[in-house]
Each structure stands twice: as structure tokens, then as C-alpha cells.
C-alpha atoms as a PDB file:
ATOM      1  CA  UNK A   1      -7.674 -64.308 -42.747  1.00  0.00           C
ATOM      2  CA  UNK A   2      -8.060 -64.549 -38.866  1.00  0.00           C
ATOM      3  CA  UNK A   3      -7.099 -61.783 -36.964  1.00  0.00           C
ATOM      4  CA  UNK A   4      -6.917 -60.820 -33.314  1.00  0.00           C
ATOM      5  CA  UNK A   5      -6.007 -56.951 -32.583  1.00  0.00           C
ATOM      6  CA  UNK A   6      -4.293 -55.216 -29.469  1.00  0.00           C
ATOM      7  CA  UNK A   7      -5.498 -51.847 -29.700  1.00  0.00           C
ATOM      8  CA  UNK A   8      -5.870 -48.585 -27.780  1.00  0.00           C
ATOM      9  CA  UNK A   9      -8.801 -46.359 -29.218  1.00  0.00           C
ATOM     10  CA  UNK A  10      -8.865 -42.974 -28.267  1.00  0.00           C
ATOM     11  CA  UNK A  11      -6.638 -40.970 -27.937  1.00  0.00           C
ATOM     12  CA  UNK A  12      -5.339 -40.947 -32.033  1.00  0.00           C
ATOM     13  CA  UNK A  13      -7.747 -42.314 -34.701  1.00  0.00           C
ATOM     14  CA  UNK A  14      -5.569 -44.719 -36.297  1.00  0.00           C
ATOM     15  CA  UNK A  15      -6.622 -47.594 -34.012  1.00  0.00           C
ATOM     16  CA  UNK A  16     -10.432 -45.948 -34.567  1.00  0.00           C
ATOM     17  CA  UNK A  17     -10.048 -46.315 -38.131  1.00  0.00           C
ATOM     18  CA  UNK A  18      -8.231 -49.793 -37.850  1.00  0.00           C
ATOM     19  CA  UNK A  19     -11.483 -50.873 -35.876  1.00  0.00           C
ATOM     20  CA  UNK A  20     -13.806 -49.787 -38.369  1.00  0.00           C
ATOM     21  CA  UNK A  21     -12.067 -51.447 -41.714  1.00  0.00           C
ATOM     22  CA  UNK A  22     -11.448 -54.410 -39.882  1.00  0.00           C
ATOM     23  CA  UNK A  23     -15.144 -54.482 -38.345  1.00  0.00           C
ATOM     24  CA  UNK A  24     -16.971 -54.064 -41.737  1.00  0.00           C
ATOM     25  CA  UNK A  25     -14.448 -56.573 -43.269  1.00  0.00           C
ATOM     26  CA  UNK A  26     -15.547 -58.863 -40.620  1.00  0.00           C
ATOM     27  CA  UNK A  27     -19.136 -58.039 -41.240  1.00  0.00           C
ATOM     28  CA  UNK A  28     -18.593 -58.633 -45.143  1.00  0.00           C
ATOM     29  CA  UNK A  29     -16.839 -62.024 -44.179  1.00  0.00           C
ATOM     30  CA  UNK A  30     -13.245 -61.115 -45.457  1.00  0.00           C
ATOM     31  CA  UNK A  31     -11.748 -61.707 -42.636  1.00  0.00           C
ATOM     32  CA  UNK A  32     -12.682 -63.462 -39.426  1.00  0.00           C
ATOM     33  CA  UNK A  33     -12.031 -61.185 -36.054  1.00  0.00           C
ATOM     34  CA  UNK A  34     -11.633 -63.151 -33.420  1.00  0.00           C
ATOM     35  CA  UNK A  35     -10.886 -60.308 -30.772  1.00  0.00           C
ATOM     36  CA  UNK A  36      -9.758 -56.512 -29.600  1.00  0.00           C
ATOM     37  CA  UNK A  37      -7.935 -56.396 -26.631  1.00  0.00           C
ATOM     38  CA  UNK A  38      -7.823 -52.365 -25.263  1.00  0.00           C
ATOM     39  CA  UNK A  39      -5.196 -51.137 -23.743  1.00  0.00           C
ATOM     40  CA  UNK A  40      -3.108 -48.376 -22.283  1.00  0.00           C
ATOM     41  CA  UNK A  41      -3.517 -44.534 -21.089  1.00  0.00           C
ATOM     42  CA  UNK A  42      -4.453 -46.574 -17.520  1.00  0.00           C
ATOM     43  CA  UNK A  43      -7.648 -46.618 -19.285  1.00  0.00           C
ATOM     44  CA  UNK A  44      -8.275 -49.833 -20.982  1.00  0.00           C
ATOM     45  CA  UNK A  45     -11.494 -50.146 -19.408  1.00  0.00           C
ATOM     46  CA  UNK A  46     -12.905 -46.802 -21.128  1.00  0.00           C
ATOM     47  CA  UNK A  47     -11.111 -47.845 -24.348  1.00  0.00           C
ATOM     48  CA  UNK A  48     -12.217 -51.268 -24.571  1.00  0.00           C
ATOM     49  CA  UNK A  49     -15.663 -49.286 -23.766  1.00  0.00           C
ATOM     50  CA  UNK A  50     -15.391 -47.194 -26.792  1.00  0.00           C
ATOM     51  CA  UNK A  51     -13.866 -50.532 -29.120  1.00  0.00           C
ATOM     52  CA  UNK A  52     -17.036 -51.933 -27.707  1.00  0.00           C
ATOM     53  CA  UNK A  53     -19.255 -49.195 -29.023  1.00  0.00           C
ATOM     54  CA  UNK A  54     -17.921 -49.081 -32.299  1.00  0.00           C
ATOM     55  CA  UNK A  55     -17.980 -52.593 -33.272  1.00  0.00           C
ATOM     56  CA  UNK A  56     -21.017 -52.786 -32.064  1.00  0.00           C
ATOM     57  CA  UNK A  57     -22.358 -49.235 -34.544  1.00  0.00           C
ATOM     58  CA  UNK A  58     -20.581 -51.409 -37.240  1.00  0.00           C
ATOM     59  CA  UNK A  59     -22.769 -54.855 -36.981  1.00  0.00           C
ATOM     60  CA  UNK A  60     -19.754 -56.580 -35.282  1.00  0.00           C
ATOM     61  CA  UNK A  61     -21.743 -57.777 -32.209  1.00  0.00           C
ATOM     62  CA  UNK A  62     -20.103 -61.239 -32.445  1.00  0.00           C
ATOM     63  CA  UNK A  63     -16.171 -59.579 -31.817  1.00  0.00           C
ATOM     64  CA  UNK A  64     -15.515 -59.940 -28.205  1.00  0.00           C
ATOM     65  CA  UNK A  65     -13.486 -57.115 -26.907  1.00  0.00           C
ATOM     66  CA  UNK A  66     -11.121 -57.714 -23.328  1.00  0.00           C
ATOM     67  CA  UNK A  67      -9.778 -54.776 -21.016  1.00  0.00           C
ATOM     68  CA  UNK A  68      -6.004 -55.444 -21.397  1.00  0.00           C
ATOM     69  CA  UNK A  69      -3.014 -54.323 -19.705  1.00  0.00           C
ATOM     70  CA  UNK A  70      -2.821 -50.923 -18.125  1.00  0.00           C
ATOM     71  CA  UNK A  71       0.255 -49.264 -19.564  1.00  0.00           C
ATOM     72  CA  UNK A  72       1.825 -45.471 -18.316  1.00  0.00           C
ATOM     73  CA  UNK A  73      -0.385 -42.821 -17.827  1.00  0.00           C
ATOM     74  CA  UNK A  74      -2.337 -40.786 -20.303  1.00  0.00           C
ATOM     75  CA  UNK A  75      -4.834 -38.169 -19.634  1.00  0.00           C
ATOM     76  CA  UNK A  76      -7.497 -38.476 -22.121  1.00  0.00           C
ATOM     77  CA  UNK A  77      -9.133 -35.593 -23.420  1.00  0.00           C
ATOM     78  CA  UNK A  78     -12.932 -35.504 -23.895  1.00  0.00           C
ATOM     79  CA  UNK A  79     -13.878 -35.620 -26.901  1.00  0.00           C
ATOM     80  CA  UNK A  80     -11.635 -38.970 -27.212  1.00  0.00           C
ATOM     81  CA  UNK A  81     -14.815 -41.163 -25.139  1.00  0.00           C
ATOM     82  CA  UNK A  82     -17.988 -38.834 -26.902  1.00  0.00           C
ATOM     83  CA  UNK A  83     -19.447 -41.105 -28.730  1.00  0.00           C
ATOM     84  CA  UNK A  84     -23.292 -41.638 -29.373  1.00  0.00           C
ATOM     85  CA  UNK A  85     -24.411 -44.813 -26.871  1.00  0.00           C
ATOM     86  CA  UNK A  86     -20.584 -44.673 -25.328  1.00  0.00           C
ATOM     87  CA  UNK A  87     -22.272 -44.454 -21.876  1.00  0.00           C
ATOM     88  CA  UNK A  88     -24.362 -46.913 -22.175  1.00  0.00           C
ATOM     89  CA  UNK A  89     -22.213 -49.948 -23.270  1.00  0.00           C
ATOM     90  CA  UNK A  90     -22.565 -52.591 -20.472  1.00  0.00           C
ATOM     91  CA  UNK A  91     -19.124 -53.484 -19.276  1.00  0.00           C
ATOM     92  CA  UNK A  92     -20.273 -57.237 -18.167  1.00  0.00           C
ATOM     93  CA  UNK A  93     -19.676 -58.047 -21.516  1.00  0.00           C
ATOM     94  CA  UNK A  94     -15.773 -56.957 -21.764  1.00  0.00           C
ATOM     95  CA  UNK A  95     -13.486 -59.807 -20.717  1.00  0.00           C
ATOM     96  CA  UNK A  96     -10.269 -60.107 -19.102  1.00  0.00           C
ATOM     97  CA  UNK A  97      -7.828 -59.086 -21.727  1.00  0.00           C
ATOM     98  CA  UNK A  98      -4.925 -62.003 -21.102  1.00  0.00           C
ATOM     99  CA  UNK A  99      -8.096 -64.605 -21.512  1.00  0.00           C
ATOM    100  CA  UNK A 100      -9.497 -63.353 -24.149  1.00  0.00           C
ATOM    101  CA  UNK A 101      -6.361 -63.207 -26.258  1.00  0.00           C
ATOM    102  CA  UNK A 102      -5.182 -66.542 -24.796  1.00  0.00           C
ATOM    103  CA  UNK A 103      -8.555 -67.568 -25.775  1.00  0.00           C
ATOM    104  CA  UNK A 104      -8.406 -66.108 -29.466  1.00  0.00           C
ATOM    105  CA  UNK A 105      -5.027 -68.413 -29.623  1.00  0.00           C
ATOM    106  CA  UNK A 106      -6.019 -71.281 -28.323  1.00  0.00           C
ATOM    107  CA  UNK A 107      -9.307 -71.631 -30.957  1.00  0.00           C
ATOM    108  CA  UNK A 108      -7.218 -70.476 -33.611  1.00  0.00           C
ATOM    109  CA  UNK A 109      -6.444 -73.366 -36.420  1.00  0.00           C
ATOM    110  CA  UNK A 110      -2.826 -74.405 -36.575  1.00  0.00           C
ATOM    111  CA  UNK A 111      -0.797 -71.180 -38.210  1.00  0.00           C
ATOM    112  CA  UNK A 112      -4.139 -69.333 -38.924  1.00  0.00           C
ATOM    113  CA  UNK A 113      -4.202 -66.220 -36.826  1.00  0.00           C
ATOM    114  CA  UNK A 114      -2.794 -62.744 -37.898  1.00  0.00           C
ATOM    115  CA  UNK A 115      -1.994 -60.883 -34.380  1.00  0.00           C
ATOM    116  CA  UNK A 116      -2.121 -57.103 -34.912  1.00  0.00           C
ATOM    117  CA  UNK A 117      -0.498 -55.100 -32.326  1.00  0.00           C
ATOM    118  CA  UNK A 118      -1.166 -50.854 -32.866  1.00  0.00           C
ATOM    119  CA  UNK A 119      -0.459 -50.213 -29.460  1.00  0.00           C
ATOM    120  CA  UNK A 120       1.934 -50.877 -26.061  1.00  0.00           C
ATOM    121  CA  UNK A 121       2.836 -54.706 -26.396  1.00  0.00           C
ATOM    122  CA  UNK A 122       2.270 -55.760 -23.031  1.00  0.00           C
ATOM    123  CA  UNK A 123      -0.187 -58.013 -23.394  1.00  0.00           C
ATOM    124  CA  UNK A 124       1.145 -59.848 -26.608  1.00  0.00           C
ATOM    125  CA  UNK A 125       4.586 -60.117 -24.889  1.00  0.00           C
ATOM    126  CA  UNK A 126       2.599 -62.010 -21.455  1.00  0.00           C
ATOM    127  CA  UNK A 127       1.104 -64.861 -23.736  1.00  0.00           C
ATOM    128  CA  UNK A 128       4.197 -65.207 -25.347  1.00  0.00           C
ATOM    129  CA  UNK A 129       5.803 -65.482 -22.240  1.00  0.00           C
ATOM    130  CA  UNK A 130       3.013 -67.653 -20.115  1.00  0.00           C
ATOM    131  CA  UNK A 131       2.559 -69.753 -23.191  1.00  0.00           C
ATOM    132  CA  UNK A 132       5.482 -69.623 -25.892  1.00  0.00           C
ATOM    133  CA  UNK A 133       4.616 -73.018 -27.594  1.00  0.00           C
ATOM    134  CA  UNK A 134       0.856 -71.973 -28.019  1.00  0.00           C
ATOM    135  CA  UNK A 135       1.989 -69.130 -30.197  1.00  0.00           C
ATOM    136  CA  UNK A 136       4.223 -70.760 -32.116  1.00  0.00           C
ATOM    137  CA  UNK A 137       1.890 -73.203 -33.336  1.00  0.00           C
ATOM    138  CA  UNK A 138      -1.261 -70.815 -33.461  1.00  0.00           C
ATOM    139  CA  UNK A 139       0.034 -68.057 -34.813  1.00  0.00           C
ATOM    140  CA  UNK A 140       0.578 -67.322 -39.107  1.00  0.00           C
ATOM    141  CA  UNK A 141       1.811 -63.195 -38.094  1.00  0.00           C
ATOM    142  CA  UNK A 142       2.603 -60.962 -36.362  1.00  0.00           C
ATOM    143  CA  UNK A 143       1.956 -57.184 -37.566  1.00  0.00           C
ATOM    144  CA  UNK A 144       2.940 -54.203 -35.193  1.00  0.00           C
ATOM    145  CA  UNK A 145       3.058 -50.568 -35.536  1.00  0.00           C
ATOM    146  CA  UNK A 146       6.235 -50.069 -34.320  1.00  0.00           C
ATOM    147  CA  UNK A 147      10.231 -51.152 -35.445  1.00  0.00           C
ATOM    148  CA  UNK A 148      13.640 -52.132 -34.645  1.00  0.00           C
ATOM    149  CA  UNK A 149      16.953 -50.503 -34.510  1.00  0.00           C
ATOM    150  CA  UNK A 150      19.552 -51.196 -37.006  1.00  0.00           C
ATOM    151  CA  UNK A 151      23.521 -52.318 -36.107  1.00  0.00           C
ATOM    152  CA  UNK A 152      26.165 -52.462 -38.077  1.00  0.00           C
ATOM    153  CA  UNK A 153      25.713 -52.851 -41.997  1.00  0.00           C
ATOM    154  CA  UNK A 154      22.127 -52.062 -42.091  1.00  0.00           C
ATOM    155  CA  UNK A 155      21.647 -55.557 -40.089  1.00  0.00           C
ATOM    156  CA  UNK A 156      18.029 -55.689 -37.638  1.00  0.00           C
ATOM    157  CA  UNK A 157      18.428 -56.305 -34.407  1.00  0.00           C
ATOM    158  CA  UNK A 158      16.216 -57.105 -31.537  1.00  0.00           C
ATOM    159  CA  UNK A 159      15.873 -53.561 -30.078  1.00  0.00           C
ATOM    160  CA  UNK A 160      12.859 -52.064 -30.144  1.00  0.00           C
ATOM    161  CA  UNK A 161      13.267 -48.407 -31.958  1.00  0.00           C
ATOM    162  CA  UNK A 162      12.091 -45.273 -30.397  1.00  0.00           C
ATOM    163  CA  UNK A 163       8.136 -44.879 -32.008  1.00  0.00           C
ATOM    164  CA  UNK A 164       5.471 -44.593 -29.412  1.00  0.00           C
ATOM    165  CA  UNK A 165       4.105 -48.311 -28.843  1.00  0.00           C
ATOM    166  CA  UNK A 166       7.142 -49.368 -28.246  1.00  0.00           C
ATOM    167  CA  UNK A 167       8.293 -47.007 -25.761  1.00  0.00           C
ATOM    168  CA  UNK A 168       5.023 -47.257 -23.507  1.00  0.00           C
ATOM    169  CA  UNK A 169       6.619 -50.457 -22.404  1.00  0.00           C
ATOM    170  CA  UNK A 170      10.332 -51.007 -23.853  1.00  0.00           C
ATOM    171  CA  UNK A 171      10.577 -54.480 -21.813  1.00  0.00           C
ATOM    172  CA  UNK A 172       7.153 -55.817 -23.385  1.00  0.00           C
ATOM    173  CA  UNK A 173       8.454 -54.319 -26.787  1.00  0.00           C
ATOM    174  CA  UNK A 174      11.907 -56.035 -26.575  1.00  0.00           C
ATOM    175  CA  UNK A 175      10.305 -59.414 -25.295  1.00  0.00           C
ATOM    176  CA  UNK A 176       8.306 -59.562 -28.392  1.00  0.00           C
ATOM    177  CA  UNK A 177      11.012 -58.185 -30.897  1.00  0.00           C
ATOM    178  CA  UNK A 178      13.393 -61.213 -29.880  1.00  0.00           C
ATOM    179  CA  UNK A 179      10.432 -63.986 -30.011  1.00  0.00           C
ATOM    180  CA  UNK A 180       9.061 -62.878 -33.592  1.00  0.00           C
END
């Protein structure tokens, strides 16, 4: 299993969490984690700092992590960035979110990678965009924390339902809703 994960740590401790079983499953050589893109808050800087942090606690030194998209505003409280060596994680290691997730793609075998979105969908719905065919034949899945509404007769449409990733950017949400 190859997975690349869009993420914004912080401010609840799902995505925490979701960093730490997929790190040490990584570590164990379950699965193969190509990449964390941060994002969000207008923080994804300080988030991909803390994604940083953790994978590297975990062993995961080999996981790059990129400073995605910037989403709507959240002001972070502070105990979401205290974290023993936070400070000190050098930020000339973080990449460019849209490469590194382009990046994750392109390497990927044919219909290997797992693409795990747990946060706004920005950055998924700009490579699917820039570069439709490249995630069509890269990509096995598509997980996200989020859903769709319903019509008529209990049928699923393309419109993005009302939980929190999808509303910090309904556009992104709806992009990716009618391409998966």
C-alpha cells in the first residue's frame, strides 16, 4: 500500500493521530508513505512544521512533507504547535506542496497510490485539474474525510455535504467530488 496524505495537524488530533499510525506503519514497512502535504488555518507552514516534527519523533525521516495550500483563516491556539523540538525543525527541508504531491504521483507505479485527503481539498483538486490524466493512471484511491449530498431516492450526487473539509473550500471539494 502506497499512500500520499493531505493533512492539516493541529488544530484537532485526528490528522495527529493519522500521522502517527501511518508513520510507524511506514517505519514497520506496511505501507510505503510517499508524502504529507499541510495545509489550511493560513498556516500550512507551521503545520507542515509540526507533520515534520512528528514523523521525524516516529523514525519517518525518509517522508517528505510540502507546505500546501493556504485555505480560510484559523487562529491556532497554543498548545496546537508545543511540541518538544517543534522550534527547531529546519524549514529548508519542507517542499512546495503542489510539487511534492505532483511528485508523489508522478513516481507512483501505474494504479498504486492511495491519496488520503483529512483536510480542505485544495490541493488534491489543483493536480487533478493541472494534470487530470496523471491521476487517472497513478492513482488506485481516493479516501477523504468528508461526503456527498444525497438527491432523490437515496441516489449520490456530486455535491459536496456540509462536514468541515469540505466547506473550507466548497469549489476544491466539488472539483474533486465530480472527478472521483
Amino acid at each position: 500500500l502506497q499512500l500520499v496524505i493531505v493533512t492539516d495537524p493541529g488544530p484537532d488530533p485526528d490528522d495527529v493521530k493519522a500521522l502517527i499510525v501511518a508513520a510507524l506503519a511506514h517505519r514497520r514497512r506496511e505501507l510505503l508513505l510517499r508524502g504529507v502535504v499541510c495545509n489550511g488555518g493560513q498556516q500550512p507552514r507551521a503545520r507542515a512544521k509540526l507533520a515534520r516534527r512528528i514523523l521525524d519523533m516516529l523514525g519517518a525521516t525518509d517522508v517528505p512533507v510540502g507546505i500546501g495550500s493556504d485555505g480560510k483563516p484559523y487562529e491556532a491556539k497554543a498548545h496546537e504547535f508545543e511540541l518538544d523540538g517543534y522550534a527547531g525543525v529546519d524549514e529548508r527541508v519542507l517542499l512546495p506542496g503542489s510539487e511534492l504531491l505532483r511528485l508523489c504521483v508522478e513516481q507512483a507505479e501505474a494504479r498504486s497510490l492511495t491519496v488520503v485527503c483529512i483536510s480542505g481539498l485544495r490541493d488534491f483538486a489543483d493536480l487533478i485539474l493541472e494534470r487530470p490524466e496523471l491521476v487517472l493512471e497513478k492513482v488506485r484511491a481516493v479516501a477523504i474525510m468528508g461526503g456527498i449530498e444525497f438527491g432523490p431516492g437515496d441516489e449520490a450526487t456530486c455535491t459536496p455535504d456540509t462536514t468541515a473539509n469540505n466547506m473550507w473550500d466548497v469549489e476544491a471539494a466539488t472539483e474533486v467530488y465530480r472527478f472521483c
